[in-house]
C-alpha atoms as a PDB file:
ATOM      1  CA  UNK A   1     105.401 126.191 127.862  1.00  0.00           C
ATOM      2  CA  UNK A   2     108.355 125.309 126.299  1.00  0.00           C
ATOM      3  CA  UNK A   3     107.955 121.049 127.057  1.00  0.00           C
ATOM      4  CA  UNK A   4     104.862 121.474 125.714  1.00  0.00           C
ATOM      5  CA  UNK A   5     106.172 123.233 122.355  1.00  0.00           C
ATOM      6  CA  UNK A   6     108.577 120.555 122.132  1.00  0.00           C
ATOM      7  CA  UNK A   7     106.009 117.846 122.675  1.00  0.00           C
ATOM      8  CA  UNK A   8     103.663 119.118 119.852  1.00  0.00           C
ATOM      9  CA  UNK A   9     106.836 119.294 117.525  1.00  0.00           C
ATOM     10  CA  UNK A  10     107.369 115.519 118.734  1.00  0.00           C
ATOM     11  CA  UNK A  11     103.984 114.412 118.010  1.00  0.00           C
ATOM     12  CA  UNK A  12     103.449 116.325 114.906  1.00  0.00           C
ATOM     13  CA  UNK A  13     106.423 114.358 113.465  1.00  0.00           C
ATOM     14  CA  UNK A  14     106.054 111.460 114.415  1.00  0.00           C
ATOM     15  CA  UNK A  15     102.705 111.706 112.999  1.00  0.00           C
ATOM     16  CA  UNK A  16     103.401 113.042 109.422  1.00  0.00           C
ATOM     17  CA  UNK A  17     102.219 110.389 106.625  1.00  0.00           C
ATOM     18  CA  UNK A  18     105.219 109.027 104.389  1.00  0.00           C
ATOM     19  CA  UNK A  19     104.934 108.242 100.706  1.00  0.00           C
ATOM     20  CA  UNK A  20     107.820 106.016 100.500  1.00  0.00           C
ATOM     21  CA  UNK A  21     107.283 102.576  98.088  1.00  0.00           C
ATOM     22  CA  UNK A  22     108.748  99.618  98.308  1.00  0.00           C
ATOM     23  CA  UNK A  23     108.894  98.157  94.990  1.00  0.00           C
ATOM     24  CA  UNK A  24     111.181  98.341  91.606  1.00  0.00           C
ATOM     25  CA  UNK A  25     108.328  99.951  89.529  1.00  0.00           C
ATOM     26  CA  UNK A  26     109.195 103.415  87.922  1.00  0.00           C
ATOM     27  CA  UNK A  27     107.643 106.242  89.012  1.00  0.00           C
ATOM     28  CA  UNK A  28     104.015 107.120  87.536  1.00  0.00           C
ATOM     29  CA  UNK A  29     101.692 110.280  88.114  1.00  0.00           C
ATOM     30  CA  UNK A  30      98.673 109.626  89.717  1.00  0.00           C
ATOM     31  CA  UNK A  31      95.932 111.855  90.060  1.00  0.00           C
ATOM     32  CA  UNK A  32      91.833 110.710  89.606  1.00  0.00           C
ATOM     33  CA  UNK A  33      88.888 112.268  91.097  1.00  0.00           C
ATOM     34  CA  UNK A  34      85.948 109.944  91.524  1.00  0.00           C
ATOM     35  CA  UNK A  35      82.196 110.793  92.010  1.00  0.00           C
ATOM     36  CA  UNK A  36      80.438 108.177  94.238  1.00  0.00           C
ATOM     37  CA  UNK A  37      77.427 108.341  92.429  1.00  0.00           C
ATOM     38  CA  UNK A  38      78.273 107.408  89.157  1.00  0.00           C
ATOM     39  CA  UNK A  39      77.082 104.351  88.176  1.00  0.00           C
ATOM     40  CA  UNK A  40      80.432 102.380  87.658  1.00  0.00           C
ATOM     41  CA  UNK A  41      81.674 104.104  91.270  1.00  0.00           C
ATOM     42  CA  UNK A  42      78.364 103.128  93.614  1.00  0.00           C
ATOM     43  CA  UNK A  43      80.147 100.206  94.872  1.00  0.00           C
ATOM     44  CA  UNK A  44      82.244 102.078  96.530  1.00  0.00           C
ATOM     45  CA  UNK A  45      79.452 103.145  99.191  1.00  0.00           C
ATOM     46  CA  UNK A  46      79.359  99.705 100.245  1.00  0.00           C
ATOM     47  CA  UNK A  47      81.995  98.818 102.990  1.00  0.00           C
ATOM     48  CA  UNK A  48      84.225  95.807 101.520  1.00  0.00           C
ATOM     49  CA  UNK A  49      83.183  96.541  98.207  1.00  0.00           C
ATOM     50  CA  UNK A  50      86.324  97.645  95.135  1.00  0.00           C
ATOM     51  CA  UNK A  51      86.850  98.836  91.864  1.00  0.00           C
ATOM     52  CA  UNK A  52      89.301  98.630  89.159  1.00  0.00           C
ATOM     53  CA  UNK A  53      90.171 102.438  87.569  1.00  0.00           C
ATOM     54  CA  UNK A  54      91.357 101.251  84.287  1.00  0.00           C
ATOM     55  CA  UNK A  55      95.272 102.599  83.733  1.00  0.00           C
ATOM     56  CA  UNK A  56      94.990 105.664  81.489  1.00  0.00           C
ATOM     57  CA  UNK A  57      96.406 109.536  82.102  1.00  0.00           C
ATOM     58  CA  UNK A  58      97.288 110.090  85.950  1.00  0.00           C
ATOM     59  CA  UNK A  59      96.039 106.567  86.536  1.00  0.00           C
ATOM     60  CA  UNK A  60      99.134 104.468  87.658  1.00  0.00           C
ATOM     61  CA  UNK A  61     100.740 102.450  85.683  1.00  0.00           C
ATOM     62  CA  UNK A  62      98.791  99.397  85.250  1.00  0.00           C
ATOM     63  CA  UNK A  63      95.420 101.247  86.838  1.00  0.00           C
ATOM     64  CA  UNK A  64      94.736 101.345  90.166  1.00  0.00           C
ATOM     65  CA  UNK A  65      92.515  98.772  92.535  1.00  0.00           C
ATOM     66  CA  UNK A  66      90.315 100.963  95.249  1.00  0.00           C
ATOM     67  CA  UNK A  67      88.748  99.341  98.079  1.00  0.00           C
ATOM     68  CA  UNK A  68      85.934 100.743 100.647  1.00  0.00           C
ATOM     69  CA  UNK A  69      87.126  99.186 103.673  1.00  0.00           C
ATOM     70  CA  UNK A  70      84.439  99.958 106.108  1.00  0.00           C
ATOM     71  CA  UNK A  71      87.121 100.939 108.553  1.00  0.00           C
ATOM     72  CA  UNK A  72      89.386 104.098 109.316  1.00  0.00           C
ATOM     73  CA  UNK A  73      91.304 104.816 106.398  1.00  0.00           C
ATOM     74  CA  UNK A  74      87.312 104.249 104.397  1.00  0.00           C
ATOM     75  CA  UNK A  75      89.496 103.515 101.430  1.00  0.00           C
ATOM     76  CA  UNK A  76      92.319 101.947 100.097  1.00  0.00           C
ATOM     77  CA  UNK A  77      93.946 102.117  96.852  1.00  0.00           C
ATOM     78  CA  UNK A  78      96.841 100.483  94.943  1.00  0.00           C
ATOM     79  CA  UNK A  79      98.580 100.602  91.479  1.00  0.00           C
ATOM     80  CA  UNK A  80      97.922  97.285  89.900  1.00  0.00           C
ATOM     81  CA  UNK A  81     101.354  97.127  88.520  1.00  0.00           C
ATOM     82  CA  UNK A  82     103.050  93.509  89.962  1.00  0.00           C
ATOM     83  CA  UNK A  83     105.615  95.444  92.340  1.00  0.00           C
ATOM     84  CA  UNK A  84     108.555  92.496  91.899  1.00  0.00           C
ATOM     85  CA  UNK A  85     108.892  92.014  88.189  1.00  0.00           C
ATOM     86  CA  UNK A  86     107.997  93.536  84.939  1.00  0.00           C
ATOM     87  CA  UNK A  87     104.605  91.812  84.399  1.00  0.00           C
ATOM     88  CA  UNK A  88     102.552  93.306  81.642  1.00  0.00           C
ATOM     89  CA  UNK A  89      98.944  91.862  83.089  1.00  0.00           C
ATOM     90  CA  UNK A  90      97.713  93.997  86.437  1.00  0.00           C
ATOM     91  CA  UNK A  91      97.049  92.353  89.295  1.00  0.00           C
ATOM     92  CA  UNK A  92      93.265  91.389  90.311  1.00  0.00           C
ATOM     93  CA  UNK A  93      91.526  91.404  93.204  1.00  0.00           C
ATOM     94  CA  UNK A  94      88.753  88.927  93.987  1.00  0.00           C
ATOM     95  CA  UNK A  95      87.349  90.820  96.968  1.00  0.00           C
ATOM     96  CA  UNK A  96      89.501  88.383  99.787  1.00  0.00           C
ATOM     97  CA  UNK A  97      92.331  90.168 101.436  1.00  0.00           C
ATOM     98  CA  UNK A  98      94.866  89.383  98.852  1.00  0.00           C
ATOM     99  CA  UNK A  99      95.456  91.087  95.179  1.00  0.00           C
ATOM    100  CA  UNK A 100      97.010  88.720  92.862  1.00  0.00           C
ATOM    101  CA  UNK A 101      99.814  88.988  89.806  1.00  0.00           C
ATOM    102  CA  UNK A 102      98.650  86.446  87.459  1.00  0.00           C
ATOM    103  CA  UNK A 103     102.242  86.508  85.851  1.00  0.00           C
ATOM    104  CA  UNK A 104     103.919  84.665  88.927  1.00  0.00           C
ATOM    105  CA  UNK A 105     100.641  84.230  91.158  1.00  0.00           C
ATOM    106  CA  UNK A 106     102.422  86.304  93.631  1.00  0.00           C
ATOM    107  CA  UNK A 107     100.356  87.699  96.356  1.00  0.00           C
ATOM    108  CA  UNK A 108      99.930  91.097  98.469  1.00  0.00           C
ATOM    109  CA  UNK A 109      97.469  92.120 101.611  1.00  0.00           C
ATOM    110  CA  UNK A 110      94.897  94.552 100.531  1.00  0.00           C
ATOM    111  CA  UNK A 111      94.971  95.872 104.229  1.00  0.00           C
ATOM    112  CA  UNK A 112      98.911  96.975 103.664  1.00  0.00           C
ATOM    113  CA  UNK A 113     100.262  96.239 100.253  1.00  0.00           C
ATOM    114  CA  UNK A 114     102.143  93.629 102.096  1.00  0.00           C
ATOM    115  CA  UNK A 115     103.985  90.332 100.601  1.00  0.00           C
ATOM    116  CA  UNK A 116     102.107  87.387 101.425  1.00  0.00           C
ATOM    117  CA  UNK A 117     104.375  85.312  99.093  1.00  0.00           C
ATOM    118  CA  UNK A 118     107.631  83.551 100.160  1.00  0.00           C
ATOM    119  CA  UNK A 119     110.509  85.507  98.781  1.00  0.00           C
ATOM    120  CA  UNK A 120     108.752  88.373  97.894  1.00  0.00           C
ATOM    121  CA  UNK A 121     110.237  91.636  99.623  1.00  0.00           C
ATOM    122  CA  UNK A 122     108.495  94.541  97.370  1.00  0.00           C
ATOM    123  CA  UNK A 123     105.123  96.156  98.951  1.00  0.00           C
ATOM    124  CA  UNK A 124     102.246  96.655  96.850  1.00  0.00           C
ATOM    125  CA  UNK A 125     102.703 100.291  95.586  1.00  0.00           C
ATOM    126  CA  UNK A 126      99.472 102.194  97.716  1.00  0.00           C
ATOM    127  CA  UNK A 127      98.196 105.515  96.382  1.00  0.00           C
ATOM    128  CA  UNK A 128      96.659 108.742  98.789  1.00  0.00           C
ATOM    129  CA  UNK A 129      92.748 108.201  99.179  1.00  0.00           C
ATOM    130  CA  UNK A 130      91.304 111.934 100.101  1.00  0.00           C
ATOM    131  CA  UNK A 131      87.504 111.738 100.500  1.00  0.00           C
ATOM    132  CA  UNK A 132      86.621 115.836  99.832  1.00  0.00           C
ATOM    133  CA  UNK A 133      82.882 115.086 100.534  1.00  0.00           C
ATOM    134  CA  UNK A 134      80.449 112.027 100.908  1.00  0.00           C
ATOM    135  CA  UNK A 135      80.419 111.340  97.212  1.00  0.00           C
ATOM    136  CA  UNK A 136      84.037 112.659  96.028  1.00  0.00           C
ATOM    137  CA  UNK A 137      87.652 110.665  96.340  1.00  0.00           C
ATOM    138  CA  UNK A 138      90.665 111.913  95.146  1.00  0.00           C
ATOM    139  CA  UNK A 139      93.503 109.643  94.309  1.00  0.00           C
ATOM    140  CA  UNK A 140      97.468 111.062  93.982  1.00  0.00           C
ATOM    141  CA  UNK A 141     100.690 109.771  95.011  1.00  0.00           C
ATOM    142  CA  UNK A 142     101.725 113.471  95.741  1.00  0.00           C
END
């Protein structure tokens, strides 16, 4: 009994989720709850599909970039804040696999938040997706 109550404790932390970044931005409070089926969300329900959440209150720094992946995690989102230097334009995302900084046309892996540039060492900050219900997200970095 007691191997297997160590076992559980192994698993259990191996499993918990970090919320570590990689990146010299400053801290910013995130916090958005989207409805599927408003109009400027609907893409969303379409595997591949993004949207850009404009930067406002509890919305990142720069906004944030959300992607329905179609795959386990369904969704993906990232602050579009340009994670190696103090770029005031967000990054954009032309629905490849890469977001882009248009300050230093850096580039990151929408899959990971990866560096796909040479040189570049800072992650693309990512951002909890919770889906509550078929048609509800929430989005925190808490």
């Amino acid at each position: 009994m007691q191997k297997l109550l160590y076992l559980f404790l192994i698993v259990a932390l191996i499993s918990c989720e970090k919320n570590e970044t990689n990146d010299i931005l400053p801290f910013a409070n995130v916090d958005v709850t989207l409805n599927l089926n408003l109009p400027q969300y609907q893409n969303l329900q379409i595997p591949t599909e993004w949207v850009y959440i404009e930067k406002g209150a509890n919305r990142g720094l720069q906004g944030i970039i959300i992607q329905s992946t179609g795959l386990t995690p369904p969704y993906k989102a990232y602050e579009r804040a340009c994670p190696n230097n103090d770029c005031t334009t967000p990054m954009v995302f032309d629905g490849s696999l890469k977001m882009k900084c248009p300050c230093d046309n850096s580039e990151y892996s929408i899959i990971d938040g990866a560096p796909q540039t040479a040189g570049n060492s800072h992650f693309a900050r990512e951002y909890k997706v919770n889906q509550i219900n078929p048609s509800t997200l929430i989005i925190t970095n808490n």
